[in-house]
Protein backbone atom coordinates (compact mmCIF):
# COMPACT_ATOMS: atom_id res chain seq x y z
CA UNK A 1 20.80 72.45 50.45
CA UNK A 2 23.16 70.58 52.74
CA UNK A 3 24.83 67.32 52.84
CA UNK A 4 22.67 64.59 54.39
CA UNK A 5 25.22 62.01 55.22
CA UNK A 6 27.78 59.52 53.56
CA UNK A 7 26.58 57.95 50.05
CA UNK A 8 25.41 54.64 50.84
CA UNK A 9 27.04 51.39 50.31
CA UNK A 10 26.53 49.00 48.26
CA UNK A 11 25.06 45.53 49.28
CA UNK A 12 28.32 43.36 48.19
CA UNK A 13 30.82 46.53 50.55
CA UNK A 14 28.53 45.83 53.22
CA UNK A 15 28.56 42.53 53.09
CA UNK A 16 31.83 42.67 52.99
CA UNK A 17 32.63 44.99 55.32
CA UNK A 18 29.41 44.64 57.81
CA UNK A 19 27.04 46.87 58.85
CA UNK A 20 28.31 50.25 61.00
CA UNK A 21 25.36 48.89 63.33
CA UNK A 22 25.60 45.54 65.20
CA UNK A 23 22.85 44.31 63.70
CA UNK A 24 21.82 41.72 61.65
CA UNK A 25 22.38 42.36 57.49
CA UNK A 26 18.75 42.52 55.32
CA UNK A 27 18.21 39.66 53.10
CA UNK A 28 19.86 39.93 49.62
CA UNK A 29 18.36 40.11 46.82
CA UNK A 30 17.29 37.15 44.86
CA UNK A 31 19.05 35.79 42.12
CA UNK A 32 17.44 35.34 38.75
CA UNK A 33 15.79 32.50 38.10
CA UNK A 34 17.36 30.90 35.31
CA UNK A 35 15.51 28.18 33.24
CA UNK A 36 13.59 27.31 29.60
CA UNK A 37 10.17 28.73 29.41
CA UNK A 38 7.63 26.52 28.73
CA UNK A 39 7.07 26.26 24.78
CA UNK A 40 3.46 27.96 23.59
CA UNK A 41 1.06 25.91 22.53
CA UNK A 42 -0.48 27.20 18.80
CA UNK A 43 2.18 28.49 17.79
CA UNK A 44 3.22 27.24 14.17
CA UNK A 45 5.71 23.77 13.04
CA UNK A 46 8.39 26.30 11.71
CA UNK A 47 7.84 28.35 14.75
CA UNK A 48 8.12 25.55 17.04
CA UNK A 49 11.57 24.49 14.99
CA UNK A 50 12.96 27.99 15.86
CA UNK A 51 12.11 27.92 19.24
CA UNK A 52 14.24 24.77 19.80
CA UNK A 53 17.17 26.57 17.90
CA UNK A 54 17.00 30.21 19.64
CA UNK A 55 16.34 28.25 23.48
CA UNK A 56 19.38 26.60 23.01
CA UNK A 57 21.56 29.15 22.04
CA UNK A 58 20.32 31.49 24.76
CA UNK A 59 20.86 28.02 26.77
CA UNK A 60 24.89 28.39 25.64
CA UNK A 61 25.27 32.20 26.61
CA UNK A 62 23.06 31.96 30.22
CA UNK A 63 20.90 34.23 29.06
CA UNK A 64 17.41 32.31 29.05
CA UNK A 65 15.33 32.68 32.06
CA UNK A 66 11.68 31.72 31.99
CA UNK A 67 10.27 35.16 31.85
CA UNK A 68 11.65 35.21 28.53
CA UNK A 69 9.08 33.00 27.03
CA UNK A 70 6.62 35.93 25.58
CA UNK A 71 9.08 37.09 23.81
CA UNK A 72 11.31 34.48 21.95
CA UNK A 73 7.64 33.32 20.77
CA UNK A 74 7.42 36.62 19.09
CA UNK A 75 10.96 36.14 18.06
CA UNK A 76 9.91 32.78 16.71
CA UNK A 77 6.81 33.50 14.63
CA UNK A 78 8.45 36.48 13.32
CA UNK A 79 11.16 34.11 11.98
CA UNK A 80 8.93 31.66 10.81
CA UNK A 81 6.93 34.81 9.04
CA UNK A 82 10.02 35.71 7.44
CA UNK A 83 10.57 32.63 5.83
CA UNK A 84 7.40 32.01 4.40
CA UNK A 85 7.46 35.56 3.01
CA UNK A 86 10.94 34.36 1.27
CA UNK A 87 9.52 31.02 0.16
CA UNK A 88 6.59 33.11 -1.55
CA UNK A 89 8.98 35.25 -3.23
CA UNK A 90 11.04 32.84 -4.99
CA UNK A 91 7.59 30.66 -5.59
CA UNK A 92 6.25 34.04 -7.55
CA UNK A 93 9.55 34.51 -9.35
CA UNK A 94 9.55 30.96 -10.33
CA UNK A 95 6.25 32.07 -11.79
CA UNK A 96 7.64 35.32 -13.91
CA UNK A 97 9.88 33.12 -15.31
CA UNK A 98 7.75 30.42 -16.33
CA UNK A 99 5.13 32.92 -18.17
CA UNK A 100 7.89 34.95 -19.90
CA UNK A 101 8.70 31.23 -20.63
CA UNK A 102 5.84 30.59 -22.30
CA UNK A 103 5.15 33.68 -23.83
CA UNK A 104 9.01 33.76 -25.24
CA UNK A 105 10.18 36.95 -23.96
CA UNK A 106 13.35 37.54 -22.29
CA UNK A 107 13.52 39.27 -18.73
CA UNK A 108 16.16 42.11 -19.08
CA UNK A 109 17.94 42.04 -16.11
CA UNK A 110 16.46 38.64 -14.34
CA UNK A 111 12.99 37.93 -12.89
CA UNK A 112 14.06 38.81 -9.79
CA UNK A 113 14.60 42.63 -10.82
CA UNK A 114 11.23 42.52 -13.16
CA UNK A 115 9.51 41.42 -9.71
CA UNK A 116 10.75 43.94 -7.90
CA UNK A 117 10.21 46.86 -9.45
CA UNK A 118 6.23 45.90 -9.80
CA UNK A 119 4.11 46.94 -7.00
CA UNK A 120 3.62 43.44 -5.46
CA UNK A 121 7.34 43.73 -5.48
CA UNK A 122 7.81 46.39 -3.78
CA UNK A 123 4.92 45.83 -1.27
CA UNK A 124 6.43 42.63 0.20
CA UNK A 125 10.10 44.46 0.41
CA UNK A 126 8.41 46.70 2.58
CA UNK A 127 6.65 43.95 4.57
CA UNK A 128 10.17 42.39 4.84
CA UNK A 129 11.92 45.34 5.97
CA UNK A 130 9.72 45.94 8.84
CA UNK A 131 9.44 42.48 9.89
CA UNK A 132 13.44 42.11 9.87
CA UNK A 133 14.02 45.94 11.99
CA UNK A 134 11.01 43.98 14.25
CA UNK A 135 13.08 41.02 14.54
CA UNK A 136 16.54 42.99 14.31
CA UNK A 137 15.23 45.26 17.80
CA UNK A 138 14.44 41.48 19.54
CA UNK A 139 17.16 40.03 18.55
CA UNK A 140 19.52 42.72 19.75
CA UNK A 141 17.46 43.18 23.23
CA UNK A 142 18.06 38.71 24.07
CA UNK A 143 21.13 38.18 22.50
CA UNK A 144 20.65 36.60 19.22
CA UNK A 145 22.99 37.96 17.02
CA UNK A 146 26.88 37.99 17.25
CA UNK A 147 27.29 41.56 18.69
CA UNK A 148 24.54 41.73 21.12
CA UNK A 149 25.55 38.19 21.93
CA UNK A 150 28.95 38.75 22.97
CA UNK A 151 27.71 41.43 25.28
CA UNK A 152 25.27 39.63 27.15
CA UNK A 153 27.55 36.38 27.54
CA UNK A 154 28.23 35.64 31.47
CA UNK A 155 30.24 32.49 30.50
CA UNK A 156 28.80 30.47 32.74
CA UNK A 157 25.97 27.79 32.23
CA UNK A 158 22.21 28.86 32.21
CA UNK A 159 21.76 25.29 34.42
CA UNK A 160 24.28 26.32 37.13
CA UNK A 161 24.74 29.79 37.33
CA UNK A 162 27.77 30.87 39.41
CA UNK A 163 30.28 28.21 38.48
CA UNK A 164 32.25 30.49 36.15
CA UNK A 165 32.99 33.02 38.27
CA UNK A 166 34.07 30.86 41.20
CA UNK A 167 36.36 28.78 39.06
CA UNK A 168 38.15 32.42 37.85
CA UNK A 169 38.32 33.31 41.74
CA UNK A 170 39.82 30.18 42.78
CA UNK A 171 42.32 30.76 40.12
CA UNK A 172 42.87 34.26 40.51
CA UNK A 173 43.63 33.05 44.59
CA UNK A 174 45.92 30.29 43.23
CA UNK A 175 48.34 32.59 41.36
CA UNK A 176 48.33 35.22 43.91
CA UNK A 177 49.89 32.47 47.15
């Protein structure tokens, strides 16, 4: 099969450059719409208390746009599910030790290891585990943790998107005259 001509351009080199035509240059594309998502209504008070915390820090790294909103609810309630699910655990190993309290026994190796090792136990570990790899794989995709944080950073704000980069041009222009 032959060649069928020069690879394309891209849309900044022919901006740059012009068109090999005299013609006028198609309309770029648009750029994202940056913005907070309107806050769900139904969702639950600790829900609602992560939302605030996760929509500002996607707010700090320019990553929140209002498509997002779906999503950081699901990132939300799962949070919120997570610490309920820890605030039952302690509340039923509170328990353990209050009955081996009462019964006087000792708990070889703590109440948290008696718990554990009992069915219940290990029934809400699992429950945990796949609600944190749930809220690991979201987390990871928006930005939420350090790594995945650091990668998706523009540096520039979510309000006025743009800034950033112009100020490093201009600077990059000063120290080269």
């Amino acid at each position: 099969m032959g060649i069928r001509g020069p690879i394309p351009k891209s849309a900044e080199s022919r901006e740059f450059e012009g068109g090999a035509a005299h013609r006028p240059m198609p309309p770029g594309r648009p750029p994202s719409a940056f913005g907070v998502p309107e806050k769900p209504k139904g969702m639950p008070a600790a829900a609602r208390r992560f939302w605030d915390f996760y929509v500002e820090q996607m707010q700090f790294n320019g990553t929140l746009r209002p498509i997002d909103g779906p999503c950081l609810e699901m990132v939300c309630t799962l949070s919120a599910d997570l610490q309920q699910l820890e605030r039952e655990k302690r509340k039923l190993i509170r328990q353990r030790k209050a009955q081996a309290k009462t019964e006087k026994r000792v708990i070889m190796g703590g109440a948290t290891l008696e718990f554990e090792v009992t069915v219940e136990g290990r029934r809400l570990e699992q429950t945990f585990n796949g609600k944190r790899s749930q809220l690991r794989a979201l987390c990871d995709r928006y930005g939420l943790n350090p790594m995945a944080g650091s990668r998706l950073q523009t540096g520039e704000s979510a309000l006025a998107p743009g800034r950033a980069v112009q100020a490093e041009v201009n600077e990059i222009e000063s120290l080269i005259q």
